[in-house]
N, C-alpha and C. Protein backbone atom coordinates (compact mmCIF):
# COMPACT_ATOMS: atom_id res chain seq x y z
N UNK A 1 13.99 -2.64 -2.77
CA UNK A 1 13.71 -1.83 -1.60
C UNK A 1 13.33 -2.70 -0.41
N UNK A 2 13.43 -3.87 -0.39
CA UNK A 2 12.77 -4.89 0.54
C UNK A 2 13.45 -5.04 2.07
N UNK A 3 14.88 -4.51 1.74
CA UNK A 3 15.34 -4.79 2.94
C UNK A 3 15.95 -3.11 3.13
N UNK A 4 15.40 -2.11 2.47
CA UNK A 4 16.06 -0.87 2.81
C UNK A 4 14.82 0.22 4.11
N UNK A 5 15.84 0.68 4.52
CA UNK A 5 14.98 1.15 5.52
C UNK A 5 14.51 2.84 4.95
N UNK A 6 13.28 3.16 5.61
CA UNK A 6 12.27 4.26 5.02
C UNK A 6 13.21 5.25 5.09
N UNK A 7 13.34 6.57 4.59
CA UNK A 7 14.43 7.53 4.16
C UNK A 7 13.39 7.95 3.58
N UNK A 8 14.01 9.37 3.54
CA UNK A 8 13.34 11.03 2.95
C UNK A 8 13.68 10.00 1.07
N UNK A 9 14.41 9.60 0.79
CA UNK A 9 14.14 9.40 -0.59
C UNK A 9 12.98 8.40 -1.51
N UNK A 10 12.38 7.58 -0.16
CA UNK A 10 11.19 6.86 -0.17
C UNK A 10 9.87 7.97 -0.05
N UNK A 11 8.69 7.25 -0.51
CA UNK A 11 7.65 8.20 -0.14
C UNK A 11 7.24 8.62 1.39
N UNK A 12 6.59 9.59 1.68
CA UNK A 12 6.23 10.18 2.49
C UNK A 12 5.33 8.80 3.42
N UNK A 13 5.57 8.60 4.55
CA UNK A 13 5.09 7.64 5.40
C UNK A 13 4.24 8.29 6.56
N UNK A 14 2.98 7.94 6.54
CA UNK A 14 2.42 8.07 7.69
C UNK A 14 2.04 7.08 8.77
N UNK A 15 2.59 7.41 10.06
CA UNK A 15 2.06 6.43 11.28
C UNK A 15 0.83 6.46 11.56
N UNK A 16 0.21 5.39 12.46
CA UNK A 16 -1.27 5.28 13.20
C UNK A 16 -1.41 6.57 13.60
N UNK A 17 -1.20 7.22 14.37
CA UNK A 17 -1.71 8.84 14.66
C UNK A 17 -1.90 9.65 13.63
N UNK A 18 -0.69 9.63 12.64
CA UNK A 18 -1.09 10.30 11.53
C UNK A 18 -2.45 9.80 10.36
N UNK A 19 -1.96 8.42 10.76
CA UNK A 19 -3.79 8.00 9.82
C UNK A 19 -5.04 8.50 10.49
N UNK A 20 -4.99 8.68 11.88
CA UNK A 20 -6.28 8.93 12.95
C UNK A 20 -6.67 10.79 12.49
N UNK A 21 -5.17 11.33 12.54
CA UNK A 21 -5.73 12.61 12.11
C UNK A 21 -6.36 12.40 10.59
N UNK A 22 -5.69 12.18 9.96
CA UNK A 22 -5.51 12.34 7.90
C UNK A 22 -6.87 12.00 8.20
N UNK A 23 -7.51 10.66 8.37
CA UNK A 23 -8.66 10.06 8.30
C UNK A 23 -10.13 10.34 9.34
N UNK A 24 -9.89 11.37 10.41
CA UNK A 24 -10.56 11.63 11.21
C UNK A 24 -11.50 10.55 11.83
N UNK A 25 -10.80 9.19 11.87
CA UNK A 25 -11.11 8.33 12.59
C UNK A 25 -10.61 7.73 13.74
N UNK A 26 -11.12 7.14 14.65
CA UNK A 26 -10.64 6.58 15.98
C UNK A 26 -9.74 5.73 15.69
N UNK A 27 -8.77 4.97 16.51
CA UNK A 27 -7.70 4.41 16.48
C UNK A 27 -8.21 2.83 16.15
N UNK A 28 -9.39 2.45 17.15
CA UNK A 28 -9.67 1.08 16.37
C UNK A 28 -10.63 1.41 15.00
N UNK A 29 -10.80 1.79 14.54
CA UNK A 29 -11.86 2.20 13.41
C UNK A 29 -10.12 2.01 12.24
N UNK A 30 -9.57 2.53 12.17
CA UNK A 30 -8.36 3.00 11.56
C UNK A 30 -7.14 0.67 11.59
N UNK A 31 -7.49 0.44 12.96
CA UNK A 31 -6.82 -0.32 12.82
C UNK A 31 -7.80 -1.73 12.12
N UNK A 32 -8.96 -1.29 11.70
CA UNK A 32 -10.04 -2.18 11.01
C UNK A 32 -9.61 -2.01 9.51
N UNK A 33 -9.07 -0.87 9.08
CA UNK A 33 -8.28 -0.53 7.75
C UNK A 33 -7.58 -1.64 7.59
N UNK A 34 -6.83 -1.70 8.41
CA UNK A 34 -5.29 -2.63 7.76
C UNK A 34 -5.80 -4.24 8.42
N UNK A 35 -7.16 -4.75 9.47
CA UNK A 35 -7.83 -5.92 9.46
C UNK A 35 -8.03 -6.27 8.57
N UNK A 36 -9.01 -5.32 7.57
CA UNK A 36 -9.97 -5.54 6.37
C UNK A 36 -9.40 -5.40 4.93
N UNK A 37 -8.02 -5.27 5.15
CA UNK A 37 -6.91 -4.78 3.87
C UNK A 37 -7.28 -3.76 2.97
N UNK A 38 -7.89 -2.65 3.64
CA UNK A 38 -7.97 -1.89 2.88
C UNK A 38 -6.71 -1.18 3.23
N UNK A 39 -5.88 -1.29 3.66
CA UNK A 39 -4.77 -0.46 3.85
C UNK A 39 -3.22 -1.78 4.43
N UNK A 40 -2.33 -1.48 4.05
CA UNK A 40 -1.32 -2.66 4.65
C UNK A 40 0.34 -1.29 5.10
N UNK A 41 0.64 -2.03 5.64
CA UNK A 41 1.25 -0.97 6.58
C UNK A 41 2.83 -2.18 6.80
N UNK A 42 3.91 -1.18 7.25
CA UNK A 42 5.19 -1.78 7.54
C UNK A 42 6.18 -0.96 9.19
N UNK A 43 6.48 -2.34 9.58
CA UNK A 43 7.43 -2.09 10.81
C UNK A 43 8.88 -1.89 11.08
N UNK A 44 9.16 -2.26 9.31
CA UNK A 44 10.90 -2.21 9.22
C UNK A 44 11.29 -1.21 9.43
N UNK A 45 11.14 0.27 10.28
CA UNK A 45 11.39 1.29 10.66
C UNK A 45 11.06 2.16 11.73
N UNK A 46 10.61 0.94 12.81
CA UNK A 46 9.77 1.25 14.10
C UNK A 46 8.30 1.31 13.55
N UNK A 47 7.89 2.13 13.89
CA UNK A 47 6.25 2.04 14.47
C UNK A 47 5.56 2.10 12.93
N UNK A 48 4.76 0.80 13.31
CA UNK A 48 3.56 0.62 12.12
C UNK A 48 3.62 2.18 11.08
N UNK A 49 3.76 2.30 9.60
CA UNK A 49 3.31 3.14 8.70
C UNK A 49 3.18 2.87 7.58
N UNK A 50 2.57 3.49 6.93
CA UNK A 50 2.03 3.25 5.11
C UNK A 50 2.19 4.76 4.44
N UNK A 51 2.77 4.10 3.36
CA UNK A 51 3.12 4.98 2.10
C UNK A 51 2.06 5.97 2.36
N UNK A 52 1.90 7.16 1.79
CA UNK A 52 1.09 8.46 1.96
C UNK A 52 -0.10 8.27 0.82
N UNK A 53 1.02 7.59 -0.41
CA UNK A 53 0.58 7.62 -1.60
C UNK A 53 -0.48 6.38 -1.89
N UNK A 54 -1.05 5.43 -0.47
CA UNK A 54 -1.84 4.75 -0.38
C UNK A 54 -3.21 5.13 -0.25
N UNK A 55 -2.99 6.73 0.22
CA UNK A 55 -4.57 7.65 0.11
C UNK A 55 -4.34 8.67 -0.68
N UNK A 56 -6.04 8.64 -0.98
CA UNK A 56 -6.45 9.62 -1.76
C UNK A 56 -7.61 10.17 -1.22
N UNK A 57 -7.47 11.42 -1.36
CA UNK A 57 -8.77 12.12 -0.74
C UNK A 57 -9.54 11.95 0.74
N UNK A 58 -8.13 11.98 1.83
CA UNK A 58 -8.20 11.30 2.52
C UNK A 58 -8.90 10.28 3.20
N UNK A 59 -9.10 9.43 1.93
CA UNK A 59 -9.35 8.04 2.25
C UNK A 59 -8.40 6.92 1.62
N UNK A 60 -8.35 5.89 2.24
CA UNK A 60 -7.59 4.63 1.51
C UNK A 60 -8.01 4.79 -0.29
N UNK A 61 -6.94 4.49 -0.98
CA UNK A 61 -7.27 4.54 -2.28
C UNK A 61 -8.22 2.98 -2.73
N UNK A 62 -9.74 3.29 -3.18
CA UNK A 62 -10.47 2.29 -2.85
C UNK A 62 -9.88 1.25 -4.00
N UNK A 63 -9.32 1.05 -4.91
CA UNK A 63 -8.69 -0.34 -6.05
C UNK A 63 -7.95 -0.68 -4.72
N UNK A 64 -7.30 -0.58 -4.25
CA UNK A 64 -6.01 -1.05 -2.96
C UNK A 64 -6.45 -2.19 -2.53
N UNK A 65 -7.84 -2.18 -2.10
CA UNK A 65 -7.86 -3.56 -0.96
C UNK A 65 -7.91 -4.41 -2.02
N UNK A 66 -8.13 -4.25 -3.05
CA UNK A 66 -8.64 -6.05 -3.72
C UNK A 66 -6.91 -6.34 -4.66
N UNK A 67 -6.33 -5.51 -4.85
CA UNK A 67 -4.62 -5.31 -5.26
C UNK A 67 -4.16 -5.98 -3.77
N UNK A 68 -3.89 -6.15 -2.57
CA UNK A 68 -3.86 -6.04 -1.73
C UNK A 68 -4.15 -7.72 -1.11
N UNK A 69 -5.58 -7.80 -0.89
CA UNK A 69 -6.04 -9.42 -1.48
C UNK A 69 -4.99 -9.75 -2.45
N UNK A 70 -5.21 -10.13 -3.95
CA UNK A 70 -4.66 -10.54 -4.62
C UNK A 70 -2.97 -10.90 -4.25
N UNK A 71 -2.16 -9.74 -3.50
CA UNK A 71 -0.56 -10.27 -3.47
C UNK A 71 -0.67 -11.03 -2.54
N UNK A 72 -1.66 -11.13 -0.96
CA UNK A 72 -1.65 -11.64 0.10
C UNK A 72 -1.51 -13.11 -0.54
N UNK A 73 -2.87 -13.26 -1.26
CA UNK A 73 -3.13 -14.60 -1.53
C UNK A 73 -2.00 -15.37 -2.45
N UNK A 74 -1.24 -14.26 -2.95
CA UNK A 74 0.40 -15.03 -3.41
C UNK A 74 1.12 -15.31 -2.90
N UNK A 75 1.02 -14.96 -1.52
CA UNK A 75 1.58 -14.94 -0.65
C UNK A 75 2.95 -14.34 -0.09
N UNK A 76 2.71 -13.33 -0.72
CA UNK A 76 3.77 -12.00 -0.18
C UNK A 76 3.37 -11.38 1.59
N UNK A 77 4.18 -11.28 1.36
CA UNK A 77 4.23 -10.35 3.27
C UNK A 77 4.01 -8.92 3.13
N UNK A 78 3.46 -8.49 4.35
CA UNK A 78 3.17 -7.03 3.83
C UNK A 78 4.12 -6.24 3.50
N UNK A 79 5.50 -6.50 3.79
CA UNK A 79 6.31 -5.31 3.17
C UNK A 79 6.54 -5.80 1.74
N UNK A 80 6.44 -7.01 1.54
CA UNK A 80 6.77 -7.93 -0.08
C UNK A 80 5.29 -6.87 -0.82
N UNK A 81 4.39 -6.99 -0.15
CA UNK A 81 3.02 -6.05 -0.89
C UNK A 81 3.52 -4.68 -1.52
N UNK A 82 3.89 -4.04 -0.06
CA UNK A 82 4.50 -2.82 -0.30
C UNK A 82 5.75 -2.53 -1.58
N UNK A 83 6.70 -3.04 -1.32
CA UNK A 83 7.59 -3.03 -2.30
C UNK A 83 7.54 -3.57 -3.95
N UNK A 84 6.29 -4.27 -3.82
CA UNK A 84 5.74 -4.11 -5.09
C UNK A 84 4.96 -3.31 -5.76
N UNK A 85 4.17 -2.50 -4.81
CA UNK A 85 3.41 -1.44 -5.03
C UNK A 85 4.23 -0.02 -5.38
N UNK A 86 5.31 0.30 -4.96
CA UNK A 86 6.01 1.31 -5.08
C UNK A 86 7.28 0.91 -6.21
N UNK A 87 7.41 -0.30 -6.32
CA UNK A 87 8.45 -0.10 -7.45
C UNK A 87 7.87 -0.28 -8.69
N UNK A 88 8.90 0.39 -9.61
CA UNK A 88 8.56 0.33 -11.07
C UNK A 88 8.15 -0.84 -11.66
N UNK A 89 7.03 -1.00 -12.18
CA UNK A 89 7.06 -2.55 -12.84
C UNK A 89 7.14 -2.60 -14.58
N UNK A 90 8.08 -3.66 -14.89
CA UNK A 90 8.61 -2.88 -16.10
C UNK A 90 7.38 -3.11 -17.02
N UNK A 91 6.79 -4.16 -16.88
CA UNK A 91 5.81 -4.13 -17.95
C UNK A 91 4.38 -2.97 -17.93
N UNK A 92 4.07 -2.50 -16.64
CA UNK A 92 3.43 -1.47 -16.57
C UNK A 92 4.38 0.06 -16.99
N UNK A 93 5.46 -0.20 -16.69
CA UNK A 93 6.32 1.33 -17.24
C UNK A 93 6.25 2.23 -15.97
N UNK A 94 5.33 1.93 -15.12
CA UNK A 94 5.78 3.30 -14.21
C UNK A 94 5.51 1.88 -12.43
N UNK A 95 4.97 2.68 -11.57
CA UNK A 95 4.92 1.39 -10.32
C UNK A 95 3.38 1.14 -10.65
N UNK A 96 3.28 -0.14 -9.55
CA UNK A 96 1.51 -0.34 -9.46
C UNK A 96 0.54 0.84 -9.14
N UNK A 97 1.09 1.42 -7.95
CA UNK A 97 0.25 2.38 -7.44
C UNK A 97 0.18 3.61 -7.94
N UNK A 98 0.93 4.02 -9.01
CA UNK A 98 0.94 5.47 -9.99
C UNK A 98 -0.27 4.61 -10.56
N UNK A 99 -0.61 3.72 -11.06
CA UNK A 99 -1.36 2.70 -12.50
C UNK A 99 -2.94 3.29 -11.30
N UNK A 100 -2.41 2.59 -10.26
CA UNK A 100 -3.74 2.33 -9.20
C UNK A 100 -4.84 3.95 -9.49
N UNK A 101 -3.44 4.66 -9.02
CA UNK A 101 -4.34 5.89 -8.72
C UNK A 101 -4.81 6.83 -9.97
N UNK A 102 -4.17 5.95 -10.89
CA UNK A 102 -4.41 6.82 -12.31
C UNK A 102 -5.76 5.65 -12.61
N UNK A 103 -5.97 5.27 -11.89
CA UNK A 103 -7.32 3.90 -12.28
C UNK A 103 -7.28 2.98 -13.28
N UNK A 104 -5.98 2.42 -13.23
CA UNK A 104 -5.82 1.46 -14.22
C UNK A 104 -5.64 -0.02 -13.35
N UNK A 105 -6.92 -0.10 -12.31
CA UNK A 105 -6.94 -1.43 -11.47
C UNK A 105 -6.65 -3.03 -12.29
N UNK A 106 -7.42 -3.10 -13.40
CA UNK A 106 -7.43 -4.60 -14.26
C UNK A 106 -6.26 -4.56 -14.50
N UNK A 107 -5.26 -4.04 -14.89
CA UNK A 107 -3.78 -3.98 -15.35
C UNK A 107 -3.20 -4.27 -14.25
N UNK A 108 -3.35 -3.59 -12.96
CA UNK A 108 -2.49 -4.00 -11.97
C UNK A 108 -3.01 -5.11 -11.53
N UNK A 109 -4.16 -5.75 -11.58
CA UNK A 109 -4.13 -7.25 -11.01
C UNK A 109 -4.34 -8.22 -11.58
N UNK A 110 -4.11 -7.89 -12.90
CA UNK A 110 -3.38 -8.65 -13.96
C UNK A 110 -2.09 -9.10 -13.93
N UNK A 111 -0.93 -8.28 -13.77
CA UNK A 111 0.15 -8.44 -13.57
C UNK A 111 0.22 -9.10 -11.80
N UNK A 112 -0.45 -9.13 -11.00
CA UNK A 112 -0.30 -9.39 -9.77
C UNK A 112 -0.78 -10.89 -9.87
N UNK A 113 -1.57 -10.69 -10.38
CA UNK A 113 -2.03 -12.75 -10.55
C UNK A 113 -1.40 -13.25 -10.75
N UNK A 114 -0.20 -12.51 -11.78
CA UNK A 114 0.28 -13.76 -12.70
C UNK A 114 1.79 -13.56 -11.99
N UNK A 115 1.99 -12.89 -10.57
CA UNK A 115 3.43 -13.08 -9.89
C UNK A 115 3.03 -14.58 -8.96
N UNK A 116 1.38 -15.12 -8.92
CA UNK A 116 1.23 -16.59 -8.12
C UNK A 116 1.61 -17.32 -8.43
């Protein structure tokens, strides 16, 4: 998915405005999210957005930032982050972020260490 562009068959993407509503925070408060990696976001489709499926309860899904850390410091790019987070990983059986939000964090950055 690295070089494909966002489409209705990808997940649901929200832009900066849409994070300001979802999150009922101000625009720099929101852009301290993706400073502080609690959130990582992509431009290959115009304007800054992140997967939907990166929040929960409208907040950033809190395992994310340190999943997040971990690929940076492998040195993936944020869409290299992204596209690992949403695709299937075979040894987990389903993607990272189904694992994430089902709270199976040690598994996903287990397998993320060991892509350094």
């Amino acid at each position: 998915m690295s070089e494909t562009e966002i489409t209705a068959s990808t997940p649901d993407w929200l832009t900066l405005p849409d994070l300001v509503e979802l999150l009922s925070e101000p625009l720099g408060r929101v852009h301290r999210l993706f400073d502080e990696q609690h959130l990582v976001g992509s431009r290959r489709n115009g304007p800054l957005s992140v997967p939907a499926v990166f929040l929960q309860d409208g907040r950033p899904l809190p395992s994310l930032r340190g999943t997040i850390i971990v690929l940076k410091d492998a040195g993936f790019s944020d869409d290299e982050v992204i596209d690992w987070l949403l695709e299937e990983e075979e040894s987990m059986g389903r993607s990272p972020i189904a694992a994430l939000r089902d709270g199976h964090k040690s598994e996903v950055r287990r397998v993320a260490r060991a892509l350094a």
